[in-house]
C-alpha atoms as a PDB file:
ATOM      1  CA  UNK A   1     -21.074   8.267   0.205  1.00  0.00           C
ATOM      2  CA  UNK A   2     -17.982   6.325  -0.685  1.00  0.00           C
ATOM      3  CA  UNK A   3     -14.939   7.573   0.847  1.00  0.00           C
ATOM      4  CA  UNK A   4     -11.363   6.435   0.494  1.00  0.00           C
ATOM      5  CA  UNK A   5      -8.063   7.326   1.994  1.00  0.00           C
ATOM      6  CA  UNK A   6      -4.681   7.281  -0.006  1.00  0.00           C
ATOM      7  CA  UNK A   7      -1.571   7.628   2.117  1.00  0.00           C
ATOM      8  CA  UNK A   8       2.075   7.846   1.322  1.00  0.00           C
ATOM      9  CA  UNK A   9       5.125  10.356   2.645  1.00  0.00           C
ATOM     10  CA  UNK A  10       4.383  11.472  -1.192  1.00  0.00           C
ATOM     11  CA  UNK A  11       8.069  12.657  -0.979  1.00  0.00           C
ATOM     12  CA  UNK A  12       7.986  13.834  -3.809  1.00  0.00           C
ATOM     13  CA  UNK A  13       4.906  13.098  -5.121  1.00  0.00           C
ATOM     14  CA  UNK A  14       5.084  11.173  -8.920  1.00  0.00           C
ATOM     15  CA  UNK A  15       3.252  10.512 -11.987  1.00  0.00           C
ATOM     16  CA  UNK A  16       2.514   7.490 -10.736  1.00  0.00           C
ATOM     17  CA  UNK A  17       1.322   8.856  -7.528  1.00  0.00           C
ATOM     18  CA  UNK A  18      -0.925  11.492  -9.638  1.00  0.00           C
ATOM     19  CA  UNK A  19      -2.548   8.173 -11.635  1.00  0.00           C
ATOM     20  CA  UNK A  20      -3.823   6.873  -8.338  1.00  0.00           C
ATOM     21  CA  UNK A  21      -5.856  10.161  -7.432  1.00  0.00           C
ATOM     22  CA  UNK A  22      -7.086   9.915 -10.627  1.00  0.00           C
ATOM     23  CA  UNK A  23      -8.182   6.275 -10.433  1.00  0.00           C
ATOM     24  CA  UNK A  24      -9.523   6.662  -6.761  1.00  0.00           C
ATOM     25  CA  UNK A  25     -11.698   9.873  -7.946  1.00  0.00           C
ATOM     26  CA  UNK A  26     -13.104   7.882 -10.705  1.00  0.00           C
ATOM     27  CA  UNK A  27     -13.992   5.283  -8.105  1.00  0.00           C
ATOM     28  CA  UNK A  28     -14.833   6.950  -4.973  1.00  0.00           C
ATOM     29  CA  UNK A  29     -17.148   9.524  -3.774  1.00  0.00           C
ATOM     30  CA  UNK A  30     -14.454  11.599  -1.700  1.00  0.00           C
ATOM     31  CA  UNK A  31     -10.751  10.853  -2.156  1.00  0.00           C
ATOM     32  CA  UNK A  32      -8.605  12.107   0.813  1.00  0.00           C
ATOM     33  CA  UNK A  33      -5.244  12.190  -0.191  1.00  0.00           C
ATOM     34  CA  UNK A  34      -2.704  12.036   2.829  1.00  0.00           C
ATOM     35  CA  UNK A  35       0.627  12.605   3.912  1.00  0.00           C
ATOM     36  CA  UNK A  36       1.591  10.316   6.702  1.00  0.00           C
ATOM     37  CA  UNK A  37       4.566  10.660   8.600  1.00  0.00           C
ATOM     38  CA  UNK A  38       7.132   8.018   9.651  1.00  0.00           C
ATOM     39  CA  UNK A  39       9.698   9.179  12.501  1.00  0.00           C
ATOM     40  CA  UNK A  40      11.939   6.654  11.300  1.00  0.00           C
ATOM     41  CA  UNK A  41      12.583   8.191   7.705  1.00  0.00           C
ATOM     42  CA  UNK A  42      14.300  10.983   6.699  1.00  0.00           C
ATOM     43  CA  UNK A  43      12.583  13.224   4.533  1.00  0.00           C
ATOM     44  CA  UNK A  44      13.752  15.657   1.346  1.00  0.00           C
ATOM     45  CA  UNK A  45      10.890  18.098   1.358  1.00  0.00           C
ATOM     46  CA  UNK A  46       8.792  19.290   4.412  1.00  0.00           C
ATOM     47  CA  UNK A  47       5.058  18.210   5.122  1.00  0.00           C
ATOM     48  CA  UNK A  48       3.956  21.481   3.723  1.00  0.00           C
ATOM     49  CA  UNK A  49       6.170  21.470   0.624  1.00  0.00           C
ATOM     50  CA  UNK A  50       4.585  18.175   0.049  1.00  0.00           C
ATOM     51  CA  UNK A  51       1.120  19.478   0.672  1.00  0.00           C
ATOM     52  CA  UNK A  52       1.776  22.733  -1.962  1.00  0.00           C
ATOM     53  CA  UNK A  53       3.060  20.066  -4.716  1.00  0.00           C
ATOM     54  CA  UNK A  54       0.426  17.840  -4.661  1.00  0.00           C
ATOM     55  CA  UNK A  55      -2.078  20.729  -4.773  1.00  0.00           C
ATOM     56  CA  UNK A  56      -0.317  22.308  -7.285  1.00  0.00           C
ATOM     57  CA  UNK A  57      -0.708  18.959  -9.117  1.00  0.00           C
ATOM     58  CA  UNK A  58      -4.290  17.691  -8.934  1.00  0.00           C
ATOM     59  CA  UNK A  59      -7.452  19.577  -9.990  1.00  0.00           C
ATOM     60  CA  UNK A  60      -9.559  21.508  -7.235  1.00  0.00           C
ATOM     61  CA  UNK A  61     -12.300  19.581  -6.558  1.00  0.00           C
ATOM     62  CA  UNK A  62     -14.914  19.154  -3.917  1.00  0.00           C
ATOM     63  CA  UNK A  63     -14.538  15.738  -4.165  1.00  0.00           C
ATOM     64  CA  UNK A  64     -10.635  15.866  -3.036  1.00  0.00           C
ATOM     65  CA  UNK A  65      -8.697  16.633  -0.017  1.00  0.00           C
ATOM     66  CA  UNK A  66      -4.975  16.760   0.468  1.00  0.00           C
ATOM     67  CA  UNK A  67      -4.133  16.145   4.219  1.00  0.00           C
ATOM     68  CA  UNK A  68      -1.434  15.557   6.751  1.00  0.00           C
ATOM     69  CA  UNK A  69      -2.011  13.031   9.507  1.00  0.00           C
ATOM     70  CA  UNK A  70       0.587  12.173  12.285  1.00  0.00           C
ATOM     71  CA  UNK A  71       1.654   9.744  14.837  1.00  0.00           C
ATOM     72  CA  UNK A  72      -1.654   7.618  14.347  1.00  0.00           C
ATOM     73  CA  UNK A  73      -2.184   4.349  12.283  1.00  0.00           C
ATOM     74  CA  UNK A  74      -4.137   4.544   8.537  1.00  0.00           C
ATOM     75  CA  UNK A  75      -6.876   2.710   9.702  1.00  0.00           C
ATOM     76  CA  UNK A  76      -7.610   5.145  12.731  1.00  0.00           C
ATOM     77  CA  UNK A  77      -7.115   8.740  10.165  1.00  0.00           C
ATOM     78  CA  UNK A  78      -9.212   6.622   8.128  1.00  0.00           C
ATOM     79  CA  UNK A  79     -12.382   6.004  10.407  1.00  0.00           C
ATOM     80  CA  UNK A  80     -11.996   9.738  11.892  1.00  0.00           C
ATOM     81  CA  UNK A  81     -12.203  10.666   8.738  1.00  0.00           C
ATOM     82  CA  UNK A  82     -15.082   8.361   8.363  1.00  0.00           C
ATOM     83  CA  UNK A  83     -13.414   6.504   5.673  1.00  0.00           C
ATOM     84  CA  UNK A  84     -14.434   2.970   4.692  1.00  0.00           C
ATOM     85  CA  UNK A  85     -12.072   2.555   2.058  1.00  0.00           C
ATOM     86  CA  UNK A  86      -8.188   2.892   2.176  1.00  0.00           C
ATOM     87  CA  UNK A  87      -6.721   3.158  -1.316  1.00  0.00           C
ATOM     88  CA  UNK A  88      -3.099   1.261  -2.108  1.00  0.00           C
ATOM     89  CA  UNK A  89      -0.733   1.259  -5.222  1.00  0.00           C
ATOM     90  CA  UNK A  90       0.975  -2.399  -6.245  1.00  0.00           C
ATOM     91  CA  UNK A  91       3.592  -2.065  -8.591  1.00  0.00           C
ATOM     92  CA  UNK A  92       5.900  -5.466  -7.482  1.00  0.00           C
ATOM     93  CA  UNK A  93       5.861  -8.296  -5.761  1.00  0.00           C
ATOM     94  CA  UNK A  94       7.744  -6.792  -3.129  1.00  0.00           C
ATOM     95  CA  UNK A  95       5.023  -4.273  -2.749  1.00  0.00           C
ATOM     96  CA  UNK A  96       2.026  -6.768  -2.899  1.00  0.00           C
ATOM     97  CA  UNK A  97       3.721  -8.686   0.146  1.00  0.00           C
ATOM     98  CA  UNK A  98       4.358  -6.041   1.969  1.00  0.00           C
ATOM     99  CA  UNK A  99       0.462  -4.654   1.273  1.00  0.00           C
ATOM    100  CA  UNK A 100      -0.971  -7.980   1.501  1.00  0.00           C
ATOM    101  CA  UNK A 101       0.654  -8.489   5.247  1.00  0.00           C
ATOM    102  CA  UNK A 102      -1.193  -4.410   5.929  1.00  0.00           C
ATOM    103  CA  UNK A 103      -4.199  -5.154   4.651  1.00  0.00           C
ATOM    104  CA  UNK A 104      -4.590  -8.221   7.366  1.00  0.00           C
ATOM    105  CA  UNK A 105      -3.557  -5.789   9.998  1.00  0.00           C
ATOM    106  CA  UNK A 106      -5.554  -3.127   9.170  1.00  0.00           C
ATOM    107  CA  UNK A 107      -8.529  -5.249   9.370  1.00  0.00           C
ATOM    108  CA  UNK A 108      -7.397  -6.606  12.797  1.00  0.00           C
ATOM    109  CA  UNK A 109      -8.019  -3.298  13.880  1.00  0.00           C
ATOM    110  CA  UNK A 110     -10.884  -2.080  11.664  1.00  0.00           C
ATOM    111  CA  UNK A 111     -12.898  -4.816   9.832  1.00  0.00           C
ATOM    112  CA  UNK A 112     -15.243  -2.771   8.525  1.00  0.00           C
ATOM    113  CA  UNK A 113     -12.213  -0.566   6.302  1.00  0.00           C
ATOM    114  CA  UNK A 114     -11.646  -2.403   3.437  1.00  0.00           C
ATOM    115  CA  UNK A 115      -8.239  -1.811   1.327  1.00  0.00           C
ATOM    116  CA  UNK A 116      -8.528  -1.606  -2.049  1.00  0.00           C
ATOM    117  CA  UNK A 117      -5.367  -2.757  -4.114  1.00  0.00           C
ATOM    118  CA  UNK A 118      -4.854  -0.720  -7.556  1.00  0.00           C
ATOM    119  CA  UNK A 119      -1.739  -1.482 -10.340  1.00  0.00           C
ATOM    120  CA  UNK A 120      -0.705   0.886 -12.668  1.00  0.00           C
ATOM    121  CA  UNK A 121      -0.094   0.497 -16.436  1.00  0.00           C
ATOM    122  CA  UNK A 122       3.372  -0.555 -16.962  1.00  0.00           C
ATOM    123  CA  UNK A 123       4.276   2.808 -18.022  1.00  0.00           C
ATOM    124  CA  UNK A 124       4.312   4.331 -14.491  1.00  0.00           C
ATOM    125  CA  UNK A 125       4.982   0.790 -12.771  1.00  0.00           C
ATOM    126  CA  UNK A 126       8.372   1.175 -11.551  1.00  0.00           C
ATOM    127  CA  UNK A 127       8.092   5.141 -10.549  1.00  0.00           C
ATOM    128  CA  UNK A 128       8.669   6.039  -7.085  1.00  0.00           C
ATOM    129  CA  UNK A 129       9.696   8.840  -4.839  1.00  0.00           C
ATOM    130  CA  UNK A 130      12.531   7.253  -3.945  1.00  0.00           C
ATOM    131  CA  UNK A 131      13.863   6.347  -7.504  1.00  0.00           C
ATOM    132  CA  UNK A 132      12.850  10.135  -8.426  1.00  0.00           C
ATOM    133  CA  UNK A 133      15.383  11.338  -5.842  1.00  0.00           C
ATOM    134  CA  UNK A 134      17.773   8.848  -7.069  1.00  0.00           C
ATOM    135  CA  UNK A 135      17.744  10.567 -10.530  1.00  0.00           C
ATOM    136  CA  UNK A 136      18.066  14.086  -9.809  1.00  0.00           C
ATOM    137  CA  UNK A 137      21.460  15.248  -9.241  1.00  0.00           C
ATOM    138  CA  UNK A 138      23.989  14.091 -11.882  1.00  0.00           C
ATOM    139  CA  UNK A 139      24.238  16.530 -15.380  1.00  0.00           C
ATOM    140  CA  UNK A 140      20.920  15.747 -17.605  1.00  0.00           C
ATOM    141  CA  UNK A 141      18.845  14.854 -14.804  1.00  0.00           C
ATOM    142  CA  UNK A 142      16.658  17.203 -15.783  1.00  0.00           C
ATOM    143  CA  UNK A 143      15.440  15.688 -19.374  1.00  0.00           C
ATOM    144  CA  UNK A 144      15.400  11.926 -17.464  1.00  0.00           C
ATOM    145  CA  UNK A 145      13.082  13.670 -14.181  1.00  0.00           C
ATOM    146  CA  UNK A 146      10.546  15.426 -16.269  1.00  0.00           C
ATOM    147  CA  UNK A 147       8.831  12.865 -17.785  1.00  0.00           C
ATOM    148  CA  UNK A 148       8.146  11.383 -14.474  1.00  0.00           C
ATOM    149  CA  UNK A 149       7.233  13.723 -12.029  1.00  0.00           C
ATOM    150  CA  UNK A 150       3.924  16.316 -12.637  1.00  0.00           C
ATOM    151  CA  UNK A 151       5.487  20.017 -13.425  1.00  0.00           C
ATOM    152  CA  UNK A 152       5.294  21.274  -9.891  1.00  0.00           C
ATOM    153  CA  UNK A 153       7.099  18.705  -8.508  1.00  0.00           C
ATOM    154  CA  UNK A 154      10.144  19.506 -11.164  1.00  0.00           C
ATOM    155  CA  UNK A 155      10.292  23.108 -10.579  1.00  0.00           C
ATOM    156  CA  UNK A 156      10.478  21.874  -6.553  1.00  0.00           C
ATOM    157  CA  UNK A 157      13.306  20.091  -7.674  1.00  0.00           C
ATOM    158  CA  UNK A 158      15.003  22.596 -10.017  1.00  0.00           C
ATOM    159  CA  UNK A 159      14.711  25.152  -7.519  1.00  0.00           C
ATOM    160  CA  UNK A 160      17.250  22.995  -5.390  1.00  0.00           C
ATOM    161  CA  UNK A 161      19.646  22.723  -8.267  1.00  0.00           C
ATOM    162  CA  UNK A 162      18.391  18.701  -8.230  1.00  0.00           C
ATOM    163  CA  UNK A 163      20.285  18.364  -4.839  1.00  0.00           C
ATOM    164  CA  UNK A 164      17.486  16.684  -1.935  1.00  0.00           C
END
């Protein structure tokens, strides 16, 4: 059985972030999808706000998991979880370097993981958590956020006036 991790704070999770699952379930046997924690960022929704959007946002399945791991590196959720995959999003060149540089350390630690590097169509490339917070706020943000973010995510967002 194929299994795969995909990490990210998922804060909040996107469209783009919803294209990977889908790509990694059409690829993989078992998709976890986790939240990892950072202690050096600051976060706008709480691990289980996080874990209740991108529920409400993907499909039950067997096949799928939605997680939370903490104060351990990917590669070591990924072989307790007996993982032998570890699932990554490139959308620049900033990100491939920054991946690229991961993926060597990651098999420093666990050869036998392999990282497996997906790019989204060019309609979703430049979506990310951080732009999506970047958006919300100002009058109209509401017709701009939409279109990027799955509907659970929005009404997380609406709820807090567009203020995170």
């Amino acid at each position: 059985m194929r299994t795969a991790v995909y990490a990210g704070s998922f804060d909040p999770p996107t469209n783009g972030h919803l294209w990977m699952i889908e790509r990694g379930l059409e690829m993989f046997d078992h998709l976890i999808v986790a939240i990892g924690s950072n202690p050096s960022k600051h976060y706008s929704f709480s691990v289980e706000e996080r874990l209740e959007m991108l529920r409400a946002s993907t499909a039950a399945s067997e096949r799928l998991m939605i997680a939370h791991f903490d104060n351990r590196y990917l590669v070591d959720y990924a072989k307790k979880m007996d993982a032998k995959y570890i699932l990554r999003g490139i959308r620049s060149p900033n990100d491939y370097e920054y991946e690229r540089v991961m993926r060597h350390i990651n098999s420093d630690m666990a050869p036998d993981i392999t990282t497996v590097f997906l790019m989204p169509p060019r309609d979703i490339a430049e979506l990310s958590s951080n732009m999506i917070k970047g958006l919300t706020g100002p009058t109209g943000w509401e017709d701009t956020v939409r279109r990027y973010v799955p509907e659970s995510v929005f009404q997380a967002l609406a709820a807090r006036g567009g203020t995170i």
